[in-house]
N, C-alpha and C. Protein backbone atom coordinates (compact mmCIF):
# COMPACT_ATOMS: atom_id res chain seq x y z
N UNK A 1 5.68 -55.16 -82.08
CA UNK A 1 6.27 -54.42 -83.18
C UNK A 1 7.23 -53.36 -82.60
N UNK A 2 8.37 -53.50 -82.95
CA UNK A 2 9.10 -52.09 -82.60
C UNK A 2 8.81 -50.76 -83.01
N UNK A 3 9.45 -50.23 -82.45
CA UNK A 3 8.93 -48.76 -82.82
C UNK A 3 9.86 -48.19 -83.60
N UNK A 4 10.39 -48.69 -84.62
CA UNK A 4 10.93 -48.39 -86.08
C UNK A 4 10.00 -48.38 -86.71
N UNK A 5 9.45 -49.99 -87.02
CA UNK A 5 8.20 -50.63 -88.24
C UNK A 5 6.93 -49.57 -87.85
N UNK A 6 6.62 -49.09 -86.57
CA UNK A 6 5.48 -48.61 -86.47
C UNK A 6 5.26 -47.24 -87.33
N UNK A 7 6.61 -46.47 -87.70
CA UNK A 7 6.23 -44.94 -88.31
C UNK A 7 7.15 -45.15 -89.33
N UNK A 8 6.64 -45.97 -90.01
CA UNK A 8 7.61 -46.33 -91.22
C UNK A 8 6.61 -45.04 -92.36
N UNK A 9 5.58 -44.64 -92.37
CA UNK A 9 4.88 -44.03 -92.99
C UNK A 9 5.87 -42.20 -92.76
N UNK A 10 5.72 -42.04 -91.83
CA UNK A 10 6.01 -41.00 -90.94
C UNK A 10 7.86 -40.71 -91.92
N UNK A 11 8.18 -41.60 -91.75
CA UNK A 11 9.38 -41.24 -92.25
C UNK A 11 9.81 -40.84 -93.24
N UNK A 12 8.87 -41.69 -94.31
CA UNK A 12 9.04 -42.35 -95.63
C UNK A 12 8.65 -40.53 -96.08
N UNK A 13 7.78 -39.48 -95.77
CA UNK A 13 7.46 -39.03 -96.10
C UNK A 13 7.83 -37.59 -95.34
N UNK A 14 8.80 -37.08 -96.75
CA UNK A 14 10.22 -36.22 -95.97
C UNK A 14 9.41 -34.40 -96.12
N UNK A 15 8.89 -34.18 -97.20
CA UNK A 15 8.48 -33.12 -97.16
C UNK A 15 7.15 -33.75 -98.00
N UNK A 16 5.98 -32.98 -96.66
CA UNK A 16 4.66 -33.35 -97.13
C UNK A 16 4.05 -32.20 -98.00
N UNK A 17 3.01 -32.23 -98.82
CA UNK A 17 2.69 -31.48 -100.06
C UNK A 17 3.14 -31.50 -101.25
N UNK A 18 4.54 -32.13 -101.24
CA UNK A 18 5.30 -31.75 -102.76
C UNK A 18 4.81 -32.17 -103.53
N UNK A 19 4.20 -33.51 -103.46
CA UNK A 19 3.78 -34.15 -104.67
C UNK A 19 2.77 -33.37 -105.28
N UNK A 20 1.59 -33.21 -104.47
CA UNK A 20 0.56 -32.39 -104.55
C UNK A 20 1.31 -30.76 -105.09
N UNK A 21 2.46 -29.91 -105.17
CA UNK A 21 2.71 -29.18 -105.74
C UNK A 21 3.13 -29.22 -106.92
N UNK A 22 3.66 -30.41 -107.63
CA UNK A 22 4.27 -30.64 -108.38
C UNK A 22 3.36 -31.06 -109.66
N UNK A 23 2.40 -31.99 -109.08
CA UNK A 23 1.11 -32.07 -109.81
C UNK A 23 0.07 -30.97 -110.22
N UNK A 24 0.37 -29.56 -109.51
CA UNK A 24 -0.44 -28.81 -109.48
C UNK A 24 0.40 -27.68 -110.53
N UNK A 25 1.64 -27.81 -110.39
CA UNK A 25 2.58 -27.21 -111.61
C UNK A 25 2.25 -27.70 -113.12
N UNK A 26 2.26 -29.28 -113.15
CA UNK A 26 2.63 -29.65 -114.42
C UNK A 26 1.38 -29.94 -114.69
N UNK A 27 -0.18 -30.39 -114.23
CA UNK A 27 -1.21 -30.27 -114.82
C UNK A 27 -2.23 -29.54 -114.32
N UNK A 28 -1.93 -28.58 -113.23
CA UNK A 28 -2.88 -27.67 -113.63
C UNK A 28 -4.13 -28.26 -112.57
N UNK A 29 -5.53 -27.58 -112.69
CA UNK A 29 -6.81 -28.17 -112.38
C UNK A 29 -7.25 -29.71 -112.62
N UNK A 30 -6.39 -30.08 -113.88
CA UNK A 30 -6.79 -31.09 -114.63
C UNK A 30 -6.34 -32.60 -113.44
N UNK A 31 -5.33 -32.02 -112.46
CA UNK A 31 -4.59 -33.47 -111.92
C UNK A 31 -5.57 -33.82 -111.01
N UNK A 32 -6.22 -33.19 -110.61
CA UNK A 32 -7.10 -33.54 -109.33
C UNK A 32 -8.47 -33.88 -109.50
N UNK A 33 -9.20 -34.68 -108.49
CA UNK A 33 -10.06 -34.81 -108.56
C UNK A 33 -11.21 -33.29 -107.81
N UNK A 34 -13.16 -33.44 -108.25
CA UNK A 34 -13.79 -32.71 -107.32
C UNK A 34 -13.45 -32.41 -105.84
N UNK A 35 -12.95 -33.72 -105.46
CA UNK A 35 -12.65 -33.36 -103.96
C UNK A 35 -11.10 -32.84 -103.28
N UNK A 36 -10.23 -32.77 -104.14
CA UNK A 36 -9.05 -32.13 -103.98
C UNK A 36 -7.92 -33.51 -104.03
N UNK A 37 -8.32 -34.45 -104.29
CA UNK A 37 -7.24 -35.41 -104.18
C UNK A 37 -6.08 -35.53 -105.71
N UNK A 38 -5.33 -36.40 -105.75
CA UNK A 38 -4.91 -36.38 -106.90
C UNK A 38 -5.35 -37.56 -108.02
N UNK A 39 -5.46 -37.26 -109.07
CA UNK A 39 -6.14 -38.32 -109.76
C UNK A 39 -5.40 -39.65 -109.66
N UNK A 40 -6.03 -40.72 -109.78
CA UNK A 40 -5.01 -42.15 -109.90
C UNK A 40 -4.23 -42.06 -111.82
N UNK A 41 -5.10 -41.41 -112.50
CA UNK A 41 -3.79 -41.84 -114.02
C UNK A 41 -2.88 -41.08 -113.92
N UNK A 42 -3.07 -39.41 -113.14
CA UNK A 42 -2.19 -39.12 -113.27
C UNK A 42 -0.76 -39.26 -112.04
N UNK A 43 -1.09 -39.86 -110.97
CA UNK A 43 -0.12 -40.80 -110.44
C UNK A 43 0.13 -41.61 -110.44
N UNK A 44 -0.28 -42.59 -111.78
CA UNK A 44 0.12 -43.86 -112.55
C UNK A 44 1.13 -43.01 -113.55
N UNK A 45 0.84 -42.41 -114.17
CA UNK A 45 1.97 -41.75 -115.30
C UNK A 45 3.09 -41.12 -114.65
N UNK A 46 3.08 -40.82 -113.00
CA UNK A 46 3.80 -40.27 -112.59
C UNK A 46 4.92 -41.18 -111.86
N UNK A 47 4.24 -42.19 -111.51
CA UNK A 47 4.95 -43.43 -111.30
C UNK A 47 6.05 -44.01 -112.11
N UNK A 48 5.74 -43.59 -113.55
CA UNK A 48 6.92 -44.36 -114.47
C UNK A 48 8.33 -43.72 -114.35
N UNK A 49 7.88 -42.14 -114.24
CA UNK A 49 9.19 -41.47 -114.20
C UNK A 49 10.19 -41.87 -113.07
N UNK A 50 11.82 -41.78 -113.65
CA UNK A 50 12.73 -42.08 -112.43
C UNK A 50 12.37 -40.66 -111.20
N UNK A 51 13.53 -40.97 -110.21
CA UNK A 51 13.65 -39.89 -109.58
C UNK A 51 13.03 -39.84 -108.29
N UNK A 52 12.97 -38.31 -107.55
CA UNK A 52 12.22 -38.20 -106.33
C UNK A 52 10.24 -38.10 -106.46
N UNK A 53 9.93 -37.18 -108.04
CA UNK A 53 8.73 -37.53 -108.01
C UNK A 53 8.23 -38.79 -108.70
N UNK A 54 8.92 -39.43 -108.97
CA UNK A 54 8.58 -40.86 -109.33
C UNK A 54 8.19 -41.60 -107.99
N UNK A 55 9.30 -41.56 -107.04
CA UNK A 55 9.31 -42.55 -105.85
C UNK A 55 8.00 -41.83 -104.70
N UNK A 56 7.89 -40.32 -105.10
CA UNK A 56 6.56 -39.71 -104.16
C UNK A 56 5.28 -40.22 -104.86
N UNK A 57 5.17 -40.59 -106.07
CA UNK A 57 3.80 -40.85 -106.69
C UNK A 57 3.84 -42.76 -106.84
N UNK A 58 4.91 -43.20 -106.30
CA UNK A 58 4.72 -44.99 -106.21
C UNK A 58 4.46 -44.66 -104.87
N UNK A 59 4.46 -44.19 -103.63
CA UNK A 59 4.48 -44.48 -102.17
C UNK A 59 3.33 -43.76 -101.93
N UNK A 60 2.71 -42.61 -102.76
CA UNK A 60 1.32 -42.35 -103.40
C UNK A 60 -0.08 -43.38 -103.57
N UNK A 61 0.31 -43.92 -104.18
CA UNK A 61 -0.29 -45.09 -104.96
C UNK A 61 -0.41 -46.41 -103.48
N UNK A 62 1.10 -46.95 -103.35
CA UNK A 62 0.99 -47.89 -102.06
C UNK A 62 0.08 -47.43 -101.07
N UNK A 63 -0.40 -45.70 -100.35
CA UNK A 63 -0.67 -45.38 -99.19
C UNK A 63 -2.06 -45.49 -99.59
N UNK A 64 -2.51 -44.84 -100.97
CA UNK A 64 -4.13 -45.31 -101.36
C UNK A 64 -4.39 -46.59 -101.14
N UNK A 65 -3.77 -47.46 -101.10
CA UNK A 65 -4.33 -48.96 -101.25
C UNK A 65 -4.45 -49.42 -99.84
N UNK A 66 -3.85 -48.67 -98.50
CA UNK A 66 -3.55 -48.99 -97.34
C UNK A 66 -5.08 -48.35 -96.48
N UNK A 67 -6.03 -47.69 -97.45
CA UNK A 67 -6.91 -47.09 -96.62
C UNK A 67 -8.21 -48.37 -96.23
């Protein structure tokens, strides 16, 4: 594997926290789970929107499924 494909994660992800700030703006206590994560509906609803937090809460979603 070259070492492009290897930190394709690394890249993809330009300023870390935002999402997690952004979620914490627009819902509050309510976005997260007990353990501090972010809920899955509300980064399914966040997914629909265009834009930069649209494309942080689809690459969201892809990185949960990668664990």
């Amino acid at each position: 594997m070259t070492k492009r494909k290897e930190k394709w994660i690394q890249r993809a992800i330009k300023n870390p926290g935002a999402l997690t700030r952004t979620v914490k703006r627009r819902f509050g206590k309510k976005g997260f789970t007990k353990s501090g994560t972010i809920k899955t509906e509300v980064l399914r609803k966040l997914a629909k929107e265009k834009g930069t937090t649209g494309r942080r809460a689809r690459l969201a979603l892809t990185l949960r499924r990668l664990r």
